[in-house]
C-alpha atoms as a PDB file:
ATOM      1  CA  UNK A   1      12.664   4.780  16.742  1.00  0.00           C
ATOM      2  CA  UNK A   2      11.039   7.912  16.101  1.00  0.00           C
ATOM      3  CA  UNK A   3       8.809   8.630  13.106  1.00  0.00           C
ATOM      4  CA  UNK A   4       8.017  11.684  10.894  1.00  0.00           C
ATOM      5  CA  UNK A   5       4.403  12.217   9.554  1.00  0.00           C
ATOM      6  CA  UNK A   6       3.151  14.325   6.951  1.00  0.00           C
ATOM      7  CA  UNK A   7      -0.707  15.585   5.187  1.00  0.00           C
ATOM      8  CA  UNK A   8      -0.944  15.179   1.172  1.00  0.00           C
ATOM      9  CA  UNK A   9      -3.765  15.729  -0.895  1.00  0.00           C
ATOM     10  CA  UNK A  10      -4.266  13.095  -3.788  1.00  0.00           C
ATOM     11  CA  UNK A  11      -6.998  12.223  -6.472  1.00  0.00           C
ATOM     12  CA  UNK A  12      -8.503   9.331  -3.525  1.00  0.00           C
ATOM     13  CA  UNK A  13      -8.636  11.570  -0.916  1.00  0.00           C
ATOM     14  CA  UNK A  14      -6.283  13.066   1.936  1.00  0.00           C
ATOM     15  CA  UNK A  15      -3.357  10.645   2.733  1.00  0.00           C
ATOM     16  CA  UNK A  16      -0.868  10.594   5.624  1.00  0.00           C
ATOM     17  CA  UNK A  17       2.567   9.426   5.352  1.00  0.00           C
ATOM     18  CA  UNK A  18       4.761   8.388   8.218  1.00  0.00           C
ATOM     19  CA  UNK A  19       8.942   7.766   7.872  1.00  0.00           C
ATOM     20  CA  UNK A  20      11.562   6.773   9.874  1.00  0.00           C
ATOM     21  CA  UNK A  21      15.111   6.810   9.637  1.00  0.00           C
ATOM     22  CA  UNK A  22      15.298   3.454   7.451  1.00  0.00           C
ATOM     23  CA  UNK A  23      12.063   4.411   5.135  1.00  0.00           C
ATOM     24  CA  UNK A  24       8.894   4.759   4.539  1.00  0.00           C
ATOM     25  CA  UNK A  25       6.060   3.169   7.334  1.00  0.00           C
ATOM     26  CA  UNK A  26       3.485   3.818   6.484  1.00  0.00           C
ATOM     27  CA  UNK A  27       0.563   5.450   3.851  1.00  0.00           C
ATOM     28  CA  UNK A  28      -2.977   5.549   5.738  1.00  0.00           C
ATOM     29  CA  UNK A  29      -6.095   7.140   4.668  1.00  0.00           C
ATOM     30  CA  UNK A  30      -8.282   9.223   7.143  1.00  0.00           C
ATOM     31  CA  UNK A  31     -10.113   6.455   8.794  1.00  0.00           C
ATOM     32  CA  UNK A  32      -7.465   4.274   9.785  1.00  0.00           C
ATOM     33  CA  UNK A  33      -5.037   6.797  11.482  1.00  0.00           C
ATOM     34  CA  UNK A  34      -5.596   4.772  14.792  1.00  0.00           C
ATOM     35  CA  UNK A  35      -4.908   1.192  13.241  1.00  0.00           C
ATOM     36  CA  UNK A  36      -0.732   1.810  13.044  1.00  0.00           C
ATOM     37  CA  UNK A  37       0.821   2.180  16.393  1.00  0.00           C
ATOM     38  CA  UNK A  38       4.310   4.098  15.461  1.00  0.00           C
ATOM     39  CA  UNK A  39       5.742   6.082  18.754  1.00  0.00           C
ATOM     40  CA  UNK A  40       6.742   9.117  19.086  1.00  0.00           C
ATOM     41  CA  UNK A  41       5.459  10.962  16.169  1.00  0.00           C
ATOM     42  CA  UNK A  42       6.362  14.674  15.028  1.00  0.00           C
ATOM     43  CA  UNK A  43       4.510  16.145  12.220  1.00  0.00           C
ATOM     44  CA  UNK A  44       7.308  17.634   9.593  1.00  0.00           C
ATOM     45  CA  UNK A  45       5.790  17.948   6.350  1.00  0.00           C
ATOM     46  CA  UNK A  46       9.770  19.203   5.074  1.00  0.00           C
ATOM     47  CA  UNK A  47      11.270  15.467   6.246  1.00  0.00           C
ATOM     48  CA  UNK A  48      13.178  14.757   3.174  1.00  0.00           C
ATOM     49  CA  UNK A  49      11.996  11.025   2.701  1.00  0.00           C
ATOM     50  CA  UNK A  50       8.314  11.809   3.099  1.00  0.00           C
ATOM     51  CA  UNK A  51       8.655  14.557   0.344  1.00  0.00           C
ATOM     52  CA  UNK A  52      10.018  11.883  -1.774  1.00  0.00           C
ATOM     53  CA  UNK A  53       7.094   9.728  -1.054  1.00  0.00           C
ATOM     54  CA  UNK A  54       5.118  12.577  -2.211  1.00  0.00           C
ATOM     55  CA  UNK A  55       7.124  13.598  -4.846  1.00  0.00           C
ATOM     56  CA  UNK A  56       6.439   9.576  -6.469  1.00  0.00           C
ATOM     57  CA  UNK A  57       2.894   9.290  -5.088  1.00  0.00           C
ATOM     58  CA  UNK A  58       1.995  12.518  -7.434  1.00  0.00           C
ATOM     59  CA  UNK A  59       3.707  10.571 -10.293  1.00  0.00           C
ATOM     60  CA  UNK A  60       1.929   7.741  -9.568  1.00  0.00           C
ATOM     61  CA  UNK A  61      -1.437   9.609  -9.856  1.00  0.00           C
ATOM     62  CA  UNK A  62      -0.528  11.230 -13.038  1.00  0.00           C
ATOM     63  CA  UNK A  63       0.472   8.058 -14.551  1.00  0.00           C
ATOM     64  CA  UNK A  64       4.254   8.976 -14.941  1.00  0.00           C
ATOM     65  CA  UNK A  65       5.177   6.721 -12.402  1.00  0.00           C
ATOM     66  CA  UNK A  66       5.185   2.718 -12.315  1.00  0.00           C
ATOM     67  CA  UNK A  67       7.517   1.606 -10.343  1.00  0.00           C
ATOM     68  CA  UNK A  68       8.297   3.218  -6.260  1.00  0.00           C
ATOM     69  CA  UNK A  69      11.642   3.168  -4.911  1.00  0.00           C
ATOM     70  CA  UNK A  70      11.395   5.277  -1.628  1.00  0.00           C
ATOM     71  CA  UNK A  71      12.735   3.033   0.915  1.00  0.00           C
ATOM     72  CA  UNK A  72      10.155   1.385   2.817  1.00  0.00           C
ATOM     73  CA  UNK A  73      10.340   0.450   6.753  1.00  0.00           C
ATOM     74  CA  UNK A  74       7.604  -1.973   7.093  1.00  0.00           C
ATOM     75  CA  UNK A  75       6.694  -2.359  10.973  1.00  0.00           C
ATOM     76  CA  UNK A  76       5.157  -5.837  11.585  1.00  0.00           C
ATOM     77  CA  UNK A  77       4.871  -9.822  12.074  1.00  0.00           C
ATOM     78  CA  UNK A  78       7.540 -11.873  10.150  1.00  0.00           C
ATOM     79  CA  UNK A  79       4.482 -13.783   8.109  1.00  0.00           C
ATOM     80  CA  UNK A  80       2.825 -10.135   7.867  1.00  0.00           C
ATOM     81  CA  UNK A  81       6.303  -8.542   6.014  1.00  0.00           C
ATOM     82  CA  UNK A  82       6.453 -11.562   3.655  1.00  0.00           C
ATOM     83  CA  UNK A  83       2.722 -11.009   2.452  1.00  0.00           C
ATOM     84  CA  UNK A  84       3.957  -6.979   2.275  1.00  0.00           C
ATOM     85  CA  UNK A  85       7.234  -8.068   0.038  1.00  0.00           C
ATOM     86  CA  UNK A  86       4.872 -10.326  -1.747  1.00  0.00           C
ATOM     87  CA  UNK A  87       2.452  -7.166  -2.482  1.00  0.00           C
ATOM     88  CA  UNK A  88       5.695  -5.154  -3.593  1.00  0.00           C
ATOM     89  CA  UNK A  89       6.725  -7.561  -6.237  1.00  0.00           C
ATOM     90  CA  UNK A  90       3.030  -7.541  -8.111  1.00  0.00           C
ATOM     91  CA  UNK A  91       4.082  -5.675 -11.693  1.00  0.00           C
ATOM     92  CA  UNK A  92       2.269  -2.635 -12.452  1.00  0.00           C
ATOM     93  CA  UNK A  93      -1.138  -3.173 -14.196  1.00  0.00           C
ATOM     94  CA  UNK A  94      -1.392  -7.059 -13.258  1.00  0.00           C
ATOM     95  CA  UNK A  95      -3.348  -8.231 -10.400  1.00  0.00           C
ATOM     96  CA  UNK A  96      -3.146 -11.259  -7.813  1.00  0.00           C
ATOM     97  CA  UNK A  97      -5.308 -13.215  -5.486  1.00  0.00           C
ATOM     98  CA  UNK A  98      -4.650 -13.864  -1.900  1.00  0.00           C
ATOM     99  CA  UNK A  99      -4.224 -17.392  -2.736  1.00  0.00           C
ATOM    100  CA  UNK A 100      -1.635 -16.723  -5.300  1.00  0.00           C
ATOM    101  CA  UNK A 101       0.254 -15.071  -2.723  1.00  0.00           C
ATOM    102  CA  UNK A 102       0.010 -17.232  -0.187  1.00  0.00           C
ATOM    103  CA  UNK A 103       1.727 -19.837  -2.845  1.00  0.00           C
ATOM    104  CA  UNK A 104       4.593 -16.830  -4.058  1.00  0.00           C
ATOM    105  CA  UNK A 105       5.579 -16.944   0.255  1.00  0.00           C
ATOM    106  CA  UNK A 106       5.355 -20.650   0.219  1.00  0.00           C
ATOM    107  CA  UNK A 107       2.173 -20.888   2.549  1.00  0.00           C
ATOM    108  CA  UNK A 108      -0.155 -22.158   0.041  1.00  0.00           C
ATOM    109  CA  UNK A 109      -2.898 -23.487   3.083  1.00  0.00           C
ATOM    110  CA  UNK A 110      -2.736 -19.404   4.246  1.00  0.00           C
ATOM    111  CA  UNK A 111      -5.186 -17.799   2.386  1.00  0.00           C
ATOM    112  CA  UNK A 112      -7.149 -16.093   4.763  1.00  0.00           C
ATOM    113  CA  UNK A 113      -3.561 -15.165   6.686  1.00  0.00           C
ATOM    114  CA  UNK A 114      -2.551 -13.632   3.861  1.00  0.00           C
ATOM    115  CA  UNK A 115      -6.001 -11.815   3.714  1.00  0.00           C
ATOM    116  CA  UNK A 116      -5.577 -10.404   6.805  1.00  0.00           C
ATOM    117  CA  UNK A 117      -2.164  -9.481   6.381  1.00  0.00           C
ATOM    118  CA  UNK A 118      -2.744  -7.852   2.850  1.00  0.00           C
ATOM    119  CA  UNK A 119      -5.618  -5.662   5.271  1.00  0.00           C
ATOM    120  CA  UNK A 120      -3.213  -4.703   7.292  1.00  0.00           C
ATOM    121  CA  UNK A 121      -0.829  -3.892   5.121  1.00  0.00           C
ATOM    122  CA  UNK A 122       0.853   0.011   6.540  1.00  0.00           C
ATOM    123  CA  UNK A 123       1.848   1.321   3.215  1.00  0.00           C
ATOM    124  CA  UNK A 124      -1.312   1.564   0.791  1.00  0.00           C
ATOM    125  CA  UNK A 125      -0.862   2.606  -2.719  1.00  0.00           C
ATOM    126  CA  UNK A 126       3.252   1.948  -2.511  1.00  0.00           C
ATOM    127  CA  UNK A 127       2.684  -1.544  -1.406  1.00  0.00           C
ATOM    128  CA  UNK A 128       0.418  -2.387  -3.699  1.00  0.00           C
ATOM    129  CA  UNK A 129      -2.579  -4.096  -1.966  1.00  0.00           C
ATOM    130  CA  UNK A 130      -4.967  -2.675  -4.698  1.00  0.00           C
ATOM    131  CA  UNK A 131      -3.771  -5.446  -6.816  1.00  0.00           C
ATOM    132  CA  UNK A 132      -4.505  -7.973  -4.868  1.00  0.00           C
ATOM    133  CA  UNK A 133      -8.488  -9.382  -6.068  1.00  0.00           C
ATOM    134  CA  UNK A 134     -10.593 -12.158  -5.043  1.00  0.00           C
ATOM    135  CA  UNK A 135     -10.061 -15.406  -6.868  1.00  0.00           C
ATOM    136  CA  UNK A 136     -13.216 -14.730  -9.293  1.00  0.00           C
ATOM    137  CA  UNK A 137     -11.334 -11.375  -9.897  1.00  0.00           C
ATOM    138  CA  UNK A 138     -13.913  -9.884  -8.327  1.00  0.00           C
ATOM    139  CA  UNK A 139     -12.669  -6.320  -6.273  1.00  0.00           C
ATOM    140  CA  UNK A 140     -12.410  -7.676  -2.521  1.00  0.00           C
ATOM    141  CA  UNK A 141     -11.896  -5.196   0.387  1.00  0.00           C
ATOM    142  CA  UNK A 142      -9.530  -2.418   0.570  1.00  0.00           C
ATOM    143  CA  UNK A 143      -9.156   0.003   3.343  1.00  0.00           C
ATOM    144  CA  UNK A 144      -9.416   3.556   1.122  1.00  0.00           C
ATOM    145  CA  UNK A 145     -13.088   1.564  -0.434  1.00  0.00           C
ATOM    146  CA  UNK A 146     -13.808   0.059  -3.537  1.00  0.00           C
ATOM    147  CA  UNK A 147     -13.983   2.682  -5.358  1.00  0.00           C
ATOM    148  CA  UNK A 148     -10.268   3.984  -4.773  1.00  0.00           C
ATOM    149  CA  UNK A 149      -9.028   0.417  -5.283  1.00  0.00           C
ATOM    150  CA  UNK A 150     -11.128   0.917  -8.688  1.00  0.00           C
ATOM    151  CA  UNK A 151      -9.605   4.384  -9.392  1.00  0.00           C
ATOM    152  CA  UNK A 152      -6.098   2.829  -8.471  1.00  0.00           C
ATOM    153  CA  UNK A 153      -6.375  -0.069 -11.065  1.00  0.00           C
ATOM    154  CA  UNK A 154      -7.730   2.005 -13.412  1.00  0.00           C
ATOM    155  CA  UNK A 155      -4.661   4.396 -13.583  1.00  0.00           C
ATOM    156  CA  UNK A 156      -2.611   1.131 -14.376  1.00  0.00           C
ATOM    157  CA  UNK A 157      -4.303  -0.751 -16.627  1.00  0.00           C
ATOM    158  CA  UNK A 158      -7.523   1.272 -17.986  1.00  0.00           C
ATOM    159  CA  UNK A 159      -9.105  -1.702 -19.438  1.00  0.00           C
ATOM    160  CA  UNK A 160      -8.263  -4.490 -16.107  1.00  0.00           C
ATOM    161  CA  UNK A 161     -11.657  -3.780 -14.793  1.00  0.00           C
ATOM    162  CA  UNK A 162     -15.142  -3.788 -16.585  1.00  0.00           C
ATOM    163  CA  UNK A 163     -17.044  -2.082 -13.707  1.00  0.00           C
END
């Protein structure tokens, strides 16, 4: 499988996208370019799917945009793609705890799995681990910081968070 990568500016900083063939891998921010292993990678910043990531990333920003539909190709463990689906189907402007998702995959004993999965997760922003809180709704880890997982709730729902 070869994958496609591609540099966009966006209000929480520089973001790279990577594509394959079937969809979208990945969305990292600068400091975690070394945490996704995808092999061989060519930098084409004209590859048609990663301009529509782009294209709905910039919507999302501007708050014209609520729902993504670019194709994603999620690259990991079986439990790990089930916690990823699970991140996908969170509506727009609600949140979730990891324990609430471990109970939506049916591994309600999983918490901290599905903690470590939702940190893991390849496609930030699109797969929506910014909704995911602590259980006192508390803001809990996120790999662009708190204060982009802030920013990111805030475009959705103005009012979710009392900072």
């Amino acid at each position: 499988m070869s994958y496609y990568s591609k540099k966009m500016a966006s209000p929480v900083g520089e973001l790279t996208l990577f594509a394959s063939e079937r969809g979208l891998a990945a969305v990292l921010w600068p400091n975690e370019l070394r945490r996704i292993r995808l092999a061989p990678v060519t930098e084409d910043p004209h590859y048609p799917l990663l301009l529509e990531a782009e294209r709905q990333l910039n919507a999302y920003f501007n708050g014209e945009l609520r729902q993504f539909t670019v194709p994603l190709d999620f690259v990991g463990t079986e439990f790990q793609k089930k916690v990823w689906q699970a991140l996908v189907a969170i509506p727009y402007g609600e949140t979730r705890s990891y324990a609430e998702i471990a109970r939506a995959i049916g591994h309600p004993a999983a918490v901290r799995a599905v903690g470590a999965a939702n940190g893991r997760n390849p496609v930030s922003i699109i797969a929506p681990c910014h909704r995911v809180i602590g259980s006192n709704g508390k803001l809990t880890g996120f790999a662009g910081g708190l204060e982009a997982k802030a920013f990111l709730l805030a475009i959705e729902k103005p009012d979710l968070l009392s900072l």
